[in-house]
C-alpha atoms as a PDB file:
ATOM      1  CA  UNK A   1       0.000   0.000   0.000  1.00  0.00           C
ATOM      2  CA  UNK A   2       0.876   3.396  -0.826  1.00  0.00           C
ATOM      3  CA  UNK A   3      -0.584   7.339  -0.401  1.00  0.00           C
ATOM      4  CA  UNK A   4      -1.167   9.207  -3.773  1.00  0.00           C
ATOM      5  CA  UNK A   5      -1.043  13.000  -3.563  1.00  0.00           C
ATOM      6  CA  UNK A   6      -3.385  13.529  -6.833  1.00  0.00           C
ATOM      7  CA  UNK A   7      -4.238  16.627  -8.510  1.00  0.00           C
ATOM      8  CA  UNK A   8      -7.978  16.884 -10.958  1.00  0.00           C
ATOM      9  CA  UNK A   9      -8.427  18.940 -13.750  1.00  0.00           C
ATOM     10  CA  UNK A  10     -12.301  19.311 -15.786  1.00  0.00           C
ATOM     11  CA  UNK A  11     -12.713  21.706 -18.412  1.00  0.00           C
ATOM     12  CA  UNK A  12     -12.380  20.957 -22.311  1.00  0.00           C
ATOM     13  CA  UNK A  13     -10.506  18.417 -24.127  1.00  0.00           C
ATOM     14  CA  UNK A  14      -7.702  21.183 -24.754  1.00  0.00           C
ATOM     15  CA  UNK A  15      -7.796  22.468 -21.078  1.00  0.00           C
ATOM     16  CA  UNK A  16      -7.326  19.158 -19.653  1.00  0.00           C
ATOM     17  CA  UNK A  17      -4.869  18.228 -22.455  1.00  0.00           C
ATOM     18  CA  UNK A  18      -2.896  21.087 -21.059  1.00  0.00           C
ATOM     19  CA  UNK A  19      -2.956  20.316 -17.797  1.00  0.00           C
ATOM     20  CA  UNK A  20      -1.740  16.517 -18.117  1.00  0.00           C
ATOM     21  CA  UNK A  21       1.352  18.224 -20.261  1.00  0.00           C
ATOM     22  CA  UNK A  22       1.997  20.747 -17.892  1.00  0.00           C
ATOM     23  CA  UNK A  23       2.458  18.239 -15.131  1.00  0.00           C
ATOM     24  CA  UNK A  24       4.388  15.868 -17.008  1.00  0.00           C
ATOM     25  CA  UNK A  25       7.008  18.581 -17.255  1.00  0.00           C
ATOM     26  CA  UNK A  26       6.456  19.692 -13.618  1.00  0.00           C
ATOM     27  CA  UNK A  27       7.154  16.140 -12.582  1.00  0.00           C
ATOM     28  CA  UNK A  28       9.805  15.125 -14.296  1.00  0.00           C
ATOM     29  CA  UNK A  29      11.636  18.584 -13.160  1.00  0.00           C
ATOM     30  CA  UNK A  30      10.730  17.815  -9.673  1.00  0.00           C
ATOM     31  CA  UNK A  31      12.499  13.979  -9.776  1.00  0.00           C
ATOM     32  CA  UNK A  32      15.623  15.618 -11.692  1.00  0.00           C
ATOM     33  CA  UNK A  33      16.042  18.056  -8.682  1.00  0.00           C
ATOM     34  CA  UNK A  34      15.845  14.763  -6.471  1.00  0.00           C
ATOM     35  CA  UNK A  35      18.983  13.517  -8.805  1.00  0.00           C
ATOM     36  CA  UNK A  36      17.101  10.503  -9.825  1.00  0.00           C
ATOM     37  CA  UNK A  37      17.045   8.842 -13.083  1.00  0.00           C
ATOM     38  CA  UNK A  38      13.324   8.683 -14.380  1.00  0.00           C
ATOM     39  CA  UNK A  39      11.772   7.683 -17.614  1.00  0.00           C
ATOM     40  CA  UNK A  40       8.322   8.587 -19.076  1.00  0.00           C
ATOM     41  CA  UNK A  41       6.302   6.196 -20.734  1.00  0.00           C
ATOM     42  CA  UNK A  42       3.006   5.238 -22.246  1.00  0.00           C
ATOM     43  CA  UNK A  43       0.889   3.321 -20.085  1.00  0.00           C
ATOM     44  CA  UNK A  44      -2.355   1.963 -19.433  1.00  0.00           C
ATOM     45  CA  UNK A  45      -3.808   0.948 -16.077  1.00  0.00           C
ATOM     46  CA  UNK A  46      -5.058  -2.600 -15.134  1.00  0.00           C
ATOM     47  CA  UNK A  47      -8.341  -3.823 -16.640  1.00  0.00           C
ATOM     48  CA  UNK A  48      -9.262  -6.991 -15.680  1.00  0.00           C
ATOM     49  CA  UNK A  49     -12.329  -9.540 -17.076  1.00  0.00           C
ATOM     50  CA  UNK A  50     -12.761 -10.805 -20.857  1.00  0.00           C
ATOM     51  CA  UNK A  51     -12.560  -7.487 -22.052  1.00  0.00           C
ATOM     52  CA  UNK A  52      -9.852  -5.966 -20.021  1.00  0.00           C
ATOM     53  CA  UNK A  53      -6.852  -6.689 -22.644  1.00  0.00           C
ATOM     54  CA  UNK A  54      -9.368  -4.052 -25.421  1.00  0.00           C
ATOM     55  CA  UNK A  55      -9.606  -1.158 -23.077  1.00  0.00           C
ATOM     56  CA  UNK A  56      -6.092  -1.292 -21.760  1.00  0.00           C
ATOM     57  CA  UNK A  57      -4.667  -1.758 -25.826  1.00  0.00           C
ATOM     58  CA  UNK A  58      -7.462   1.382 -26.047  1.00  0.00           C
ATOM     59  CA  UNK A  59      -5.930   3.575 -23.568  1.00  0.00           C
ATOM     60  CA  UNK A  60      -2.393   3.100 -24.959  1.00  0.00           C
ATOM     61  CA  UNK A  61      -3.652   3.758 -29.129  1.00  0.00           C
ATOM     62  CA  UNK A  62      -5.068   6.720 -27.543  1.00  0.00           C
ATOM     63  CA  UNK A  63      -2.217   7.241 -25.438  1.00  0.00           C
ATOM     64  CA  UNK A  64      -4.238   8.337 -22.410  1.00  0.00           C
ATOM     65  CA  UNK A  65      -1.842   7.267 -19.799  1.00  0.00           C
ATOM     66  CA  UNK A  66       1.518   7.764 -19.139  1.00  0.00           C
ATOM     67  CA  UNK A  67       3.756   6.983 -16.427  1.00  0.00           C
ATOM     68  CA  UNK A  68       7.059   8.579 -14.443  1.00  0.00           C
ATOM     69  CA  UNK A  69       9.350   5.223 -13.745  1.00  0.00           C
ATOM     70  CA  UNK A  70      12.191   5.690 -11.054  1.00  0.00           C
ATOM     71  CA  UNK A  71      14.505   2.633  -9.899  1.00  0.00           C
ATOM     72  CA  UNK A  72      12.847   1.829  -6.775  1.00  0.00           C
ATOM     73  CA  UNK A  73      13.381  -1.644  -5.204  1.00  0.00           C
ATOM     74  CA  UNK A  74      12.507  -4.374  -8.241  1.00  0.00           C
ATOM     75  CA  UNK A  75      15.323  -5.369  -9.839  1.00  0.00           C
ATOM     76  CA  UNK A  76      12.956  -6.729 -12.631  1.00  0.00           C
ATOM     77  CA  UNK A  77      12.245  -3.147 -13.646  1.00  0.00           C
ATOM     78  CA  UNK A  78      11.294   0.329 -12.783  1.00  0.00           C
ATOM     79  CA  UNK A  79       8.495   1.481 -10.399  1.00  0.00           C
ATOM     80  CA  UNK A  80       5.666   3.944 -11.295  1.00  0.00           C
ATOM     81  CA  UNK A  81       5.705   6.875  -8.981  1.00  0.00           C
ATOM     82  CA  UNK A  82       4.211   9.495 -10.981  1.00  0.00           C
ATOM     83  CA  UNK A  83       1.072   9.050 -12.956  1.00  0.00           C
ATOM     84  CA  UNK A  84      -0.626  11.487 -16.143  1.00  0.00           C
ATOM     85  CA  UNK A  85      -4.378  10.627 -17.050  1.00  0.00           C
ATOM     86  CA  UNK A  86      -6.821  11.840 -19.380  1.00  0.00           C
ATOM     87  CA  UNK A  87     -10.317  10.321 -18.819  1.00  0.00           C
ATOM     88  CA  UNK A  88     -11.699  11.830 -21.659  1.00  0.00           C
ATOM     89  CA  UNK A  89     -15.477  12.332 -21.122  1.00  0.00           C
ATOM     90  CA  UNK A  90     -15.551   9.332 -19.114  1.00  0.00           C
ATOM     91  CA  UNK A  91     -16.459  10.994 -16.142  1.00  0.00           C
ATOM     92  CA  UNK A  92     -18.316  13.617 -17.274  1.00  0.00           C
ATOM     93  CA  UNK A  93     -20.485  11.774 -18.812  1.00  0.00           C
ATOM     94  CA  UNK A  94     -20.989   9.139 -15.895  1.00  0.00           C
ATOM     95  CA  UNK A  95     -21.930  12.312 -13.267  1.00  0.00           C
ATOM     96  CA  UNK A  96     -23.257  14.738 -15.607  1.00  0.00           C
ATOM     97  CA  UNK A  97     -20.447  17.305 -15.192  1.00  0.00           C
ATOM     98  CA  UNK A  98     -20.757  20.273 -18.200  1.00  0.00           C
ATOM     99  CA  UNK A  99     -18.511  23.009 -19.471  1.00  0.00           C
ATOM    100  CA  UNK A 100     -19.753  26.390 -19.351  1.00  0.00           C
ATOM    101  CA  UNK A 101     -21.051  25.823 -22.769  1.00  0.00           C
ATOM    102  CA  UNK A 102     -23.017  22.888 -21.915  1.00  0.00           C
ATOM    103  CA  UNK A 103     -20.654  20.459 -23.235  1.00  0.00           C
ATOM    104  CA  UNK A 104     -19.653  17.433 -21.737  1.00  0.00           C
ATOM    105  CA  UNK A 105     -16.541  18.181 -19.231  1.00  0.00           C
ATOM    106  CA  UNK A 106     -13.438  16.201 -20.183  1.00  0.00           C
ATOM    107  CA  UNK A 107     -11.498  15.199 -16.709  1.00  0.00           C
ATOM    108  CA  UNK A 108      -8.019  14.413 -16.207  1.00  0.00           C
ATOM    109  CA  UNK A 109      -5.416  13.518 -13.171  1.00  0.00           C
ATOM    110  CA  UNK A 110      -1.936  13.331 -12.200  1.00  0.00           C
ATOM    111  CA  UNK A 111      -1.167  11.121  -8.996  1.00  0.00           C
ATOM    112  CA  UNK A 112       2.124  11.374  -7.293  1.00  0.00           C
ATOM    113  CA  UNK A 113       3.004   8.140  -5.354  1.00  0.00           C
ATOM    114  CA  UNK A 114       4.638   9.429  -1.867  1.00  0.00           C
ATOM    115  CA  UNK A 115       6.213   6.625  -0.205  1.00  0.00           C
ATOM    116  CA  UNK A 116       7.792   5.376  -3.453  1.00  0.00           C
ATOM    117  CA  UNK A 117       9.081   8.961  -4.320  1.00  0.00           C
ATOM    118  CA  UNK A 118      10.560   8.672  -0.841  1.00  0.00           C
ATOM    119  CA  UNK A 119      12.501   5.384  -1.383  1.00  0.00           C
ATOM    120  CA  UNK A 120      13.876   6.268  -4.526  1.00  0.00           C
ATOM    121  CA  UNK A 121      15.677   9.957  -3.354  1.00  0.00           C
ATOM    122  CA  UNK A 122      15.957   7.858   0.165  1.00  0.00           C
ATOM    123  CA  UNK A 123      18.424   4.936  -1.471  1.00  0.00           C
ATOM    124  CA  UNK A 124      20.601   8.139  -3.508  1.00  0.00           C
ATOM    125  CA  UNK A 125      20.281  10.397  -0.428  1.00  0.00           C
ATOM    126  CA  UNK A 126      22.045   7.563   1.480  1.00  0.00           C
ATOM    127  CA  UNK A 127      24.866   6.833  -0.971  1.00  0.00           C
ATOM    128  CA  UNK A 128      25.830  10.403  -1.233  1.00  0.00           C
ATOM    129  CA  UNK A 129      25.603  10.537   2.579  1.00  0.00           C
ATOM    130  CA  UNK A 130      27.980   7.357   2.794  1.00  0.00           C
ATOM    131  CA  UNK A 131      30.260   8.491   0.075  1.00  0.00           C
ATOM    132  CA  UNK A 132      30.722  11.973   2.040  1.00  0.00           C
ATOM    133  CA  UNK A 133      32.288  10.206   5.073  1.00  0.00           C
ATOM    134  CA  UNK A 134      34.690   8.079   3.096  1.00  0.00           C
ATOM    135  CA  UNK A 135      38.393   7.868   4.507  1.00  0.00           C
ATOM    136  CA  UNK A 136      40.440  10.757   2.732  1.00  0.00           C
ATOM    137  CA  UNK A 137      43.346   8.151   1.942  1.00  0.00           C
ATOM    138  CA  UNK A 138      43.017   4.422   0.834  1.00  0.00           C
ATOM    139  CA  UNK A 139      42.217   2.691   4.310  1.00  0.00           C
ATOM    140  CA  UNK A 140      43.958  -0.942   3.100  1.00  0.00           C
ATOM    141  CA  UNK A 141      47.448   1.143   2.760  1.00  0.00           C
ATOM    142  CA  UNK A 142      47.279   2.841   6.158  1.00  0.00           C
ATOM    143  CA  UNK A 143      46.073  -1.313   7.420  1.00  0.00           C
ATOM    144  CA  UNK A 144      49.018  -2.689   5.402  1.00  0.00           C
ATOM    145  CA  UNK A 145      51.536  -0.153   7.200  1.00  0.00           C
ATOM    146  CA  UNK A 146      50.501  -1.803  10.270  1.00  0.00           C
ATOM    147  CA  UNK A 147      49.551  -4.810   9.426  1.00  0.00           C
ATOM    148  CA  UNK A 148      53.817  -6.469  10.335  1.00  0.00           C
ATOM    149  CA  UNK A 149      53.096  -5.258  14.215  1.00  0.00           C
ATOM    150  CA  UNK A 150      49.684  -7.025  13.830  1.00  0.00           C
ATOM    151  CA  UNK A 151      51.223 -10.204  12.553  1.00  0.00           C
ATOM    152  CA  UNK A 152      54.245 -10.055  15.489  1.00  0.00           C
ATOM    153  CA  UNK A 153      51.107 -10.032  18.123  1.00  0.00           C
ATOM    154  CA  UNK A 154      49.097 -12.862  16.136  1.00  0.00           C
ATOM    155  CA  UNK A 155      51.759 -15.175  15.773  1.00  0.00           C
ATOM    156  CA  UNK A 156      52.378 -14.973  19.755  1.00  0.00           C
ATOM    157  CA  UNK A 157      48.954 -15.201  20.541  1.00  0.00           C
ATOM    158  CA  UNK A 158      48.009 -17.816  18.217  1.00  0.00           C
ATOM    159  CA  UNK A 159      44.307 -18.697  17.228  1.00  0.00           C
ATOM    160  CA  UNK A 160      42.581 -17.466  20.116  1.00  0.00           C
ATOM    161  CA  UNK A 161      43.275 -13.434  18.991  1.00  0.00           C
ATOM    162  CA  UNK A 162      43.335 -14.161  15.209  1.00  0.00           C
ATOM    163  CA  UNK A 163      39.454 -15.103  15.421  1.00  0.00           C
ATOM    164  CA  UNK A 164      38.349 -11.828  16.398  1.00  0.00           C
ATOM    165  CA  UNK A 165      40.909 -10.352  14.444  1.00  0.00           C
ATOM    166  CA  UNK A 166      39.649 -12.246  11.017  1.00  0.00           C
ATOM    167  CA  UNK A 167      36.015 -11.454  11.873  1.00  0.00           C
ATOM    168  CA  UNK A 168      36.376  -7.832  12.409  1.00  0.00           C
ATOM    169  CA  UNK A 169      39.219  -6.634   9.563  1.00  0.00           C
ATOM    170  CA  UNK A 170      39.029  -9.531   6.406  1.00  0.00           C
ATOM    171  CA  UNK A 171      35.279 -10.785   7.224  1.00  0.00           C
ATOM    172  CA  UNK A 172      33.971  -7.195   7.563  1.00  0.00           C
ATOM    173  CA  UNK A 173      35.591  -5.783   4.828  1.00  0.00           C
ATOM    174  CA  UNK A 174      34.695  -8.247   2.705  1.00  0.00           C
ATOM    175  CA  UNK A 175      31.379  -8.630   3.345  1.00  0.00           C
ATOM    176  CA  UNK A 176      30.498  -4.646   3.511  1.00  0.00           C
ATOM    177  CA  UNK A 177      32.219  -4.491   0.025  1.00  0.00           C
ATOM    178  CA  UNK A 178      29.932  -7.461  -1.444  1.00  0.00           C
ATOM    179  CA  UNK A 179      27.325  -5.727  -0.395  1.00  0.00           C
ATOM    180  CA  UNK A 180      28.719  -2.841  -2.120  1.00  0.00           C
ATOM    181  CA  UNK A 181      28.993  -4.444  -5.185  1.00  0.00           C
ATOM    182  CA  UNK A 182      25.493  -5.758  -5.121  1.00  0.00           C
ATOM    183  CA  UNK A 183      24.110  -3.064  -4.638  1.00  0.00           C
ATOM    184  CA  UNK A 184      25.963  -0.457  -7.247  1.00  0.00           C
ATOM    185  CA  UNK A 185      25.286  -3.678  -9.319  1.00  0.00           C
ATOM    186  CA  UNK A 186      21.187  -3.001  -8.624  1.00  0.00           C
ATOM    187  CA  UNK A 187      21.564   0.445  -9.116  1.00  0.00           C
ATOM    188  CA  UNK A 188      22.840  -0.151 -12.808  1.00  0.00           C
ATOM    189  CA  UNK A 189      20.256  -2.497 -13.637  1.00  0.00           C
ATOM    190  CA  UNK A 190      18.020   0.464 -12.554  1.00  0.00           C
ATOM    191  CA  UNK A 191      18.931   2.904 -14.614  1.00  0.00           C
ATOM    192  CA  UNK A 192      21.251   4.575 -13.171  1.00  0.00           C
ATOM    193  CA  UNK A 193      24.979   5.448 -14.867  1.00  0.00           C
ATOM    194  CA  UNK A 194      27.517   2.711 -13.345  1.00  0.00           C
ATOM    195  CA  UNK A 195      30.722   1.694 -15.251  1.00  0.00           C
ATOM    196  CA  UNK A 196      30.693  -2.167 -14.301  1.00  0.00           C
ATOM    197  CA  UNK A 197      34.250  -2.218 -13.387  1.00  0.00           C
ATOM    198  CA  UNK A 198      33.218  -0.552  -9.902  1.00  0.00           C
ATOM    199  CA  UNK A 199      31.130  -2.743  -8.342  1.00  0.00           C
ATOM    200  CA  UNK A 200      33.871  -5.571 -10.361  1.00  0.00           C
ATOM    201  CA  UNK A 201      36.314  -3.949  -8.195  1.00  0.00           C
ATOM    202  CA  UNK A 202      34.331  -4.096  -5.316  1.00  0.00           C
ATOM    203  CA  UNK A 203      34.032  -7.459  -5.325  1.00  0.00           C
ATOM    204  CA  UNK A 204      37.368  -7.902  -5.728  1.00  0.00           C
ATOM    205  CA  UNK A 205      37.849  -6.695  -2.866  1.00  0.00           C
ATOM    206  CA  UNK A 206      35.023  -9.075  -1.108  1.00  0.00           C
ATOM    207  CA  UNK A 207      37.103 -12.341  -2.631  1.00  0.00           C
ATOM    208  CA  UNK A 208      40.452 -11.290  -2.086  1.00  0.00           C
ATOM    209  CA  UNK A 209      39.743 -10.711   2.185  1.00  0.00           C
ATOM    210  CA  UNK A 210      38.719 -14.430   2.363  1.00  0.00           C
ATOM    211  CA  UNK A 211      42.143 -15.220   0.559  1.00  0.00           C
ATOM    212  CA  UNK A 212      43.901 -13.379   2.780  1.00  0.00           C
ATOM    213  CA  UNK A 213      42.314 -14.678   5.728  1.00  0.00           C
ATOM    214  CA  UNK A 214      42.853 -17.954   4.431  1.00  0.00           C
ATOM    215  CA  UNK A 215      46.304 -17.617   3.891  1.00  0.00           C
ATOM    216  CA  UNK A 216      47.085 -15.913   7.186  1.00  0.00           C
ATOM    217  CA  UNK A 217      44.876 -18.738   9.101  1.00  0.00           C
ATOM    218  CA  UNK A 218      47.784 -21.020   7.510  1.00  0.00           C
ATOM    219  CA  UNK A 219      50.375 -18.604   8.543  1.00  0.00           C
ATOM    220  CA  UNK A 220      49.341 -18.723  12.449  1.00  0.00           C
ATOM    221  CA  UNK A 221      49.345 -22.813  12.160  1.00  0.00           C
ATOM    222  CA  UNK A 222      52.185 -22.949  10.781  1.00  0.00           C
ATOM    223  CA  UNK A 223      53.891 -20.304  12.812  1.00  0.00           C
ATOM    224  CA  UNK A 224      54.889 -18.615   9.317  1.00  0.00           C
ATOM    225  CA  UNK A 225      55.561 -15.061   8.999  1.00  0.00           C
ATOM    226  CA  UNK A 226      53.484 -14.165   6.482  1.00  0.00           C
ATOM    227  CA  UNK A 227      53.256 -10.596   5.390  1.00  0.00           C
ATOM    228  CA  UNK A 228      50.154 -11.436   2.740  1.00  0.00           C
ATOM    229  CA  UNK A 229      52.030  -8.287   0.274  1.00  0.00           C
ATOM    230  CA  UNK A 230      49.885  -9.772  -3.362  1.00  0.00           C
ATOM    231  CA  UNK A 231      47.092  -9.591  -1.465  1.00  0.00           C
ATOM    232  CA  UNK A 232      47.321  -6.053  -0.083  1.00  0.00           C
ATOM    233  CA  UNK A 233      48.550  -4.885  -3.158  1.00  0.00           C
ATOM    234  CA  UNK A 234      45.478  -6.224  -5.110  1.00  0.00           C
ATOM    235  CA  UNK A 235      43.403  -4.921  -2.138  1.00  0.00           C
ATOM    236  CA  UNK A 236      45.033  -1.447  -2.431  1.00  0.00           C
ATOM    237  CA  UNK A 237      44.123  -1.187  -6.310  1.00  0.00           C
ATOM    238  CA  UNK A 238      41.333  -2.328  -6.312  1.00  0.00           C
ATOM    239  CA  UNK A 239      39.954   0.438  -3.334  1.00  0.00           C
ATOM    240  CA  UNK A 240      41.263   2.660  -5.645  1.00  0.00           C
ATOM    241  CA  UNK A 241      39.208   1.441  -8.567  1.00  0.00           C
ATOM    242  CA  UNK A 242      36.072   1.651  -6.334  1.00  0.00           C
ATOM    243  CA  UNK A 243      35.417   4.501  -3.652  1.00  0.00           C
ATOM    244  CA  UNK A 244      37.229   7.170  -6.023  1.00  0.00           C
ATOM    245  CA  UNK A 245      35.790   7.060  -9.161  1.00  0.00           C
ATOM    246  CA  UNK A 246      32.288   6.240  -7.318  1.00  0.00           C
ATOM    247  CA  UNK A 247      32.841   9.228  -5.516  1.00  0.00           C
ATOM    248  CA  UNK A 248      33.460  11.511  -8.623  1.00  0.00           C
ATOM    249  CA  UNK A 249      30.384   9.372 -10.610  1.00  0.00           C
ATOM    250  CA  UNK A 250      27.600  10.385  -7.642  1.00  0.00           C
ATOM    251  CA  UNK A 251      29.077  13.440  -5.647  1.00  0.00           C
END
């Protein structure tokens, strides 16, 4: 369930012609302030029984409908949040409503859907915010400066501290940046403009913390100083081919 904010306009077939085209360009002006990617499109609404299929191919040869999409939440495709009608003299006719001149009153509508509005500038509202508190330097160098004084306390406190150290460095990390990836991966698939070597790079990212923490698991068995330098350095590039140019794409 949603609320509609909707908006009714009766007058003449020109009047309410007018109206549905002035709102069309109100709306899609409104959504392009919000910074999200929207497409209009011809539409009909759902008509259901043996004749439902003629009225709805109807309303789209008379292209009575059309629809504002914005990437919601289906990953199938986009979500109708704003909605342009003309009824013709539908309604009119049905409850007697006349012009001045004693003609039949065309009607017409435009419905704004306010929750899914909401969600849509919600989900880019939140990347930007995220994006704005990103580390000012890559945060897998400053980690691989300290990572040998790390190591010295691992290897003499064996498996007992390298648990909690796994889970909250390699597991983390990788798991926030799969998430990452999924989701810039969603956002594409959307409609929105992303390159798909960032959210490849993000995962990157995601696989190459489980090797590490494989390979340092080994390490601490085998009492092996292991300074895991491939692995940061593929970490290292590949934070560099994600939160920058993600940055400069949405901010």
């Amino acid at each position: 369930m949603f609320r509609q904010r909707e908006y009714v306009r009766l007058g003449n077939g020109e009047q309410v012609m007018a109206f549905r085209q002035m709102w069309i360009e109100h709306g899609s002006l409104l959504v392009k302030l919000l910074a999200l990617p929207l497409e209009v499109d011809l539409a009909n609404d759902l008509f259901f029984g043996r004749g439902g299929k003629i009225v709805a191919d109807s309303q789209r040869a008379q292209a009575l409908k059309f629809e504002l999409l914005i990437p919601v939440a289906d990953p199938r495709g986009k979500t109708a949040c704003l909605s342009f009608n003309y009824h013709i003299e539908h309604f009119g006719a049905i409850w007697k409503i006349e012009c001045d001149d004693g003609s039949v009153a065309h009607t017409g509508c435009v419905g704004f859907g306010m929750e899914r509005i909401t969600l849509a500038e919600a989900s880019a509202e939140l990347l930007c915010s995220h994006l704005n508190r990103r580390p000012l330097s890559n945060p897998t160098s400053h980690w691989r400066a300290a990572f040998p004084e790390h190591l010295d306390t691992l290897l003499e406190h064996g498996e007992k501290f390298f648990h909690p150290y796994s889970f909250n460095l390699m597991r983390q990390l990788g798991a926030n940046f799969e998430f990452l990836s999924k989701y810039l991966q969603w956002l594409g698939s959307q409609g929105f403009e992303m390159p798909a070597s960032i959210p490849a790079a993000a995962q990157t990212i995601a696989s190459e913390s489980m090797v590490m923490q494989f390979r340092l698991v080994r390490a601490i068995t085998h009492r092996r100083r292991d300074l895991c330098e491939d692995c940061f350095d593929v970490l290292e590039s590949a934070y560099e081919k994600t939160l920058p140019p993600l940055a400069a794409l949405v901010l």
